[in-house]
Protein backbone atom coordinates (compact mmCIF):
# COMPACT_ATOMS: atom_id res chain seq x y z
CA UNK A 1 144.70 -68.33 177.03
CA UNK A 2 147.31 -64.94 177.00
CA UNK A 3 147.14 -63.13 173.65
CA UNK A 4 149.98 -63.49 171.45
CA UNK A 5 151.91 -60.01 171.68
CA UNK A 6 153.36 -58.59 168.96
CA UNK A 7 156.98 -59.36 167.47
CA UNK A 8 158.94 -56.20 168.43
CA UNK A 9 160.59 -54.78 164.79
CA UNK A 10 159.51 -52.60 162.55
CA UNK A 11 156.95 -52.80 159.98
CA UNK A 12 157.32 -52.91 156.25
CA UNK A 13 155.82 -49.68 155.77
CA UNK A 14 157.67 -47.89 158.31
CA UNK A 15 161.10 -49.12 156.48
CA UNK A 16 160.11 -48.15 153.31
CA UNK A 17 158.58 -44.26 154.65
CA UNK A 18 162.39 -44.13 156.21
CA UNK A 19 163.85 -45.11 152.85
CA UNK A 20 162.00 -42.58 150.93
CA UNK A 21 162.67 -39.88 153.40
CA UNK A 22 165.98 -40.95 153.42
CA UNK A 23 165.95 -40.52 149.17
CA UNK A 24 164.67 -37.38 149.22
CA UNK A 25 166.90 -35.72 151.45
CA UNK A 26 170.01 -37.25 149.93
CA UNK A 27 168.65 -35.79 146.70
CA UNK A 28 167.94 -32.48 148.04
CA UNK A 29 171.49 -32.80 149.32
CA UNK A 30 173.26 -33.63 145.81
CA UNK A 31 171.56 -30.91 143.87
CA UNK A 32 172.74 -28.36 146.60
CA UNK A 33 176.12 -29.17 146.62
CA UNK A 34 176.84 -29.30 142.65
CA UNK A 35 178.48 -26.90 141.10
CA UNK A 36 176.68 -24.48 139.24
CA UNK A 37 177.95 -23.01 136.12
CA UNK A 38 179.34 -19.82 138.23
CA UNK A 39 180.74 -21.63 140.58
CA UNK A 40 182.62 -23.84 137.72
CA UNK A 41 183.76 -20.72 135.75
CA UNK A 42 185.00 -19.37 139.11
CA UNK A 43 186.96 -22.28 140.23
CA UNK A 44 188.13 -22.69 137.24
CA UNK A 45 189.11 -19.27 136.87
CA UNK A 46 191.56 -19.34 139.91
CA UNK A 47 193.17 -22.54 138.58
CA UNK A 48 194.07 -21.36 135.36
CA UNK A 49 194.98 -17.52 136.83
CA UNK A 50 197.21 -19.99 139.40
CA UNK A 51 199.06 -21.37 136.34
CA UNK A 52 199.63 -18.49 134.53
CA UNK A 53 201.62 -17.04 137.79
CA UNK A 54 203.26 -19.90 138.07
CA UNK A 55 204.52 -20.02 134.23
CA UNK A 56 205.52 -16.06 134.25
CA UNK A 57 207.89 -17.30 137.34
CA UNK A 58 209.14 -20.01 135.86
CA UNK A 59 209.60 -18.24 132.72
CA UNK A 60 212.13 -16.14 134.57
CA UNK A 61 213.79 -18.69 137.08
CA UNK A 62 214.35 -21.10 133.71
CA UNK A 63 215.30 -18.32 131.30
CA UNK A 64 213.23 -19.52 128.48
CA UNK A 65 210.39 -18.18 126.90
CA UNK A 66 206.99 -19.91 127.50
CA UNK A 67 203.09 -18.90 125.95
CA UNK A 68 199.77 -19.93 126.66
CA UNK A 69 196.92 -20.40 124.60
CA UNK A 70 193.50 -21.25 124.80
CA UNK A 71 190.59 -22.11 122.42
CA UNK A 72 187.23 -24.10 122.96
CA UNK A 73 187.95 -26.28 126.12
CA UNK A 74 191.16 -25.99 126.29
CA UNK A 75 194.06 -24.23 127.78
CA UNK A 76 197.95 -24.95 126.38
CA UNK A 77 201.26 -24.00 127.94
CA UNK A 78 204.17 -23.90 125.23
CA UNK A 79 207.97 -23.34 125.52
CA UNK A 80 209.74 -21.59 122.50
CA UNK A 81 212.33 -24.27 120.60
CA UNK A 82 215.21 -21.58 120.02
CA UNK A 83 216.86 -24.57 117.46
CA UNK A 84 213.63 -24.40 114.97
CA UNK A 85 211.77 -21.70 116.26
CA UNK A 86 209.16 -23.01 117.08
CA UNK A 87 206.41 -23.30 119.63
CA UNK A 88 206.33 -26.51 121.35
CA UNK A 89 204.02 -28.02 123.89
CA UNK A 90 205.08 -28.06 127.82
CA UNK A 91 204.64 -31.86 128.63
CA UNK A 92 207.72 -31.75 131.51
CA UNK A 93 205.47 -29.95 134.09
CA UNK A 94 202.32 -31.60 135.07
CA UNK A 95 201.46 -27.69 136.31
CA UNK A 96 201.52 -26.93 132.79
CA UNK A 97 200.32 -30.00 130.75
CA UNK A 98 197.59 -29.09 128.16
CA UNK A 99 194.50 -28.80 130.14
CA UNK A 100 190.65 -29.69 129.01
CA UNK A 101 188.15 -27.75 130.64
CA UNK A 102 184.93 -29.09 132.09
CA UNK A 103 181.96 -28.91 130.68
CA UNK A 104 180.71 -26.14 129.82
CA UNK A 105 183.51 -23.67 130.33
CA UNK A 106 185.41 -22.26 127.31
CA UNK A 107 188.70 -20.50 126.82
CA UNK A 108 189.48 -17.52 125.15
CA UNK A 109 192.32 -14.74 124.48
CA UNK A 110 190.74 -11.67 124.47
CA UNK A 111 193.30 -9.10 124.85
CA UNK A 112 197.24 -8.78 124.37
CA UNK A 113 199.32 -5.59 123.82
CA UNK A 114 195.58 -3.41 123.45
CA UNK A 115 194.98 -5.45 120.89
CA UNK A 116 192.39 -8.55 120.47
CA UNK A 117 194.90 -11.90 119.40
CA UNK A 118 194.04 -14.09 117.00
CA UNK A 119 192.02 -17.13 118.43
CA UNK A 120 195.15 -19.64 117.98
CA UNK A 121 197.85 -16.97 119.78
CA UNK A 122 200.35 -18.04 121.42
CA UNK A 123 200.74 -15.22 124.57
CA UNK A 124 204.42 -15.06 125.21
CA UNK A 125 205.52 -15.06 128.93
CA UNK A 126 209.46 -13.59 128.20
CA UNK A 127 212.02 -14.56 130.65
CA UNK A 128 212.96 -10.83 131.36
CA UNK A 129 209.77 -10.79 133.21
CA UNK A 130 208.63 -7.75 131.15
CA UNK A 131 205.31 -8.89 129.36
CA UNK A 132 203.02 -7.30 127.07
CA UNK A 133 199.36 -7.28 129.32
CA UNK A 134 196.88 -9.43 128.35
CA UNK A 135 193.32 -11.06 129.22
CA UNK A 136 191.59 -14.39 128.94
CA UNK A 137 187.78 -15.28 129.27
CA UNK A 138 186.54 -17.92 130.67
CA UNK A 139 183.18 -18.53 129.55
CA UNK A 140 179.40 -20.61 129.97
CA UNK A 141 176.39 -20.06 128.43
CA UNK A 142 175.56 -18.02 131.82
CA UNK A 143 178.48 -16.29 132.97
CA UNK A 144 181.92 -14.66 132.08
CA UNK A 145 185.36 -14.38 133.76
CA UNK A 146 187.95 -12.53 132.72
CA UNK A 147 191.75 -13.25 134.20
CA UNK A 148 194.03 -10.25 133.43
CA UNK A 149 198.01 -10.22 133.37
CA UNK A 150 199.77 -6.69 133.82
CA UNK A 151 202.95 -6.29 132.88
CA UNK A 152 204.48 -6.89 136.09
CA UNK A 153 203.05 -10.71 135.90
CA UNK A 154 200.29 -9.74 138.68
CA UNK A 155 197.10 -12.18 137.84
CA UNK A 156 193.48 -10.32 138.45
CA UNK A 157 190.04 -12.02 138.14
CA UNK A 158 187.07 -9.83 137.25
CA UNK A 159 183.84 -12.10 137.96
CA UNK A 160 182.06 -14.38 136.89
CA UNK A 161 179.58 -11.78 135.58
CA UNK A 162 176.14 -12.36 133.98
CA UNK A 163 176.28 -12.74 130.49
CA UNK A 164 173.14 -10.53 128.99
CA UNK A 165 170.22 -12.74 127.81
């Protein structure tokens, strides 16, 4: 009588080694590819230094007069009601809509004119083009990242930098 051969397949412990190897590296993969805190306060950084170009031109092709603030997580673009005087928020330009920030990146105005703003300034971006310079920081609990605005409207990023322990 022949021997009975063996089912060809795999086993059930051969599936499940696959499956774990298979967890691992797809684990191994995930923590690689999220953004750390730099590379948040970086990206972030050229999005917001993106906007504020884009608001100093506008500023200019519209003829009005525009701002920007930020505070905690979030960044505002306003436009300057000549009828009231008064700042009021951009909500016709999805470029310039009020903006939250991830997690954990915060906003602040650091500079404008040499001199340090109050937190809730409104930085002016005039229609002649000709603006006072100023600086924002973008910050974690890790890192820093200052965006800087000369007067001629030219955007520079400095970082992010280490913050000291």
């Amino acid at each position: 009588m022949p021997r009975s051969r063996r089912c060809a397949g795999f086993t059930l412990v051969e599936i499940l080694v696959v499956i774990v190897i298979l967890g691992i590296a797809a684990g191994v993969a995930i923590v690689s590819t999220a953004p750390d805190e730099r590379d948040l306060s970086a990206r972030e950084a050229r999005r917001f230094a993106g906007a504020l170009e884009y608001a100093a031109q506008r500023a200019q092709f519209r003829n009005e007069l525009l701002g920007v603030s930020a505070a905690g997580h979030a960044i505002r673009y306003w436009r300057r009601d000549i009828a009231n005087d008064r700042w009021q928020p951009v909500d016709d330009d999805d470029l310039l809509r009020a903006r939250a920030l991830p997690e954990p990146v915060d906003a602040m105005a650091i500079a404008y004119a040499g001199r340090a703003p109050a937190s809730d300034a409104v930085i002016p971006l005039r229609a002649s083009g000709r603006n006072e310079p100023f600086a924002f920081a973008l910050t974690t609990p890790a890192w820093r990242t200052l965006i800087a605005v000369d007067p001629l409207n030219r955007v520079s990023i400095a970082g992010p930098s280490a913050l000291a322990p």
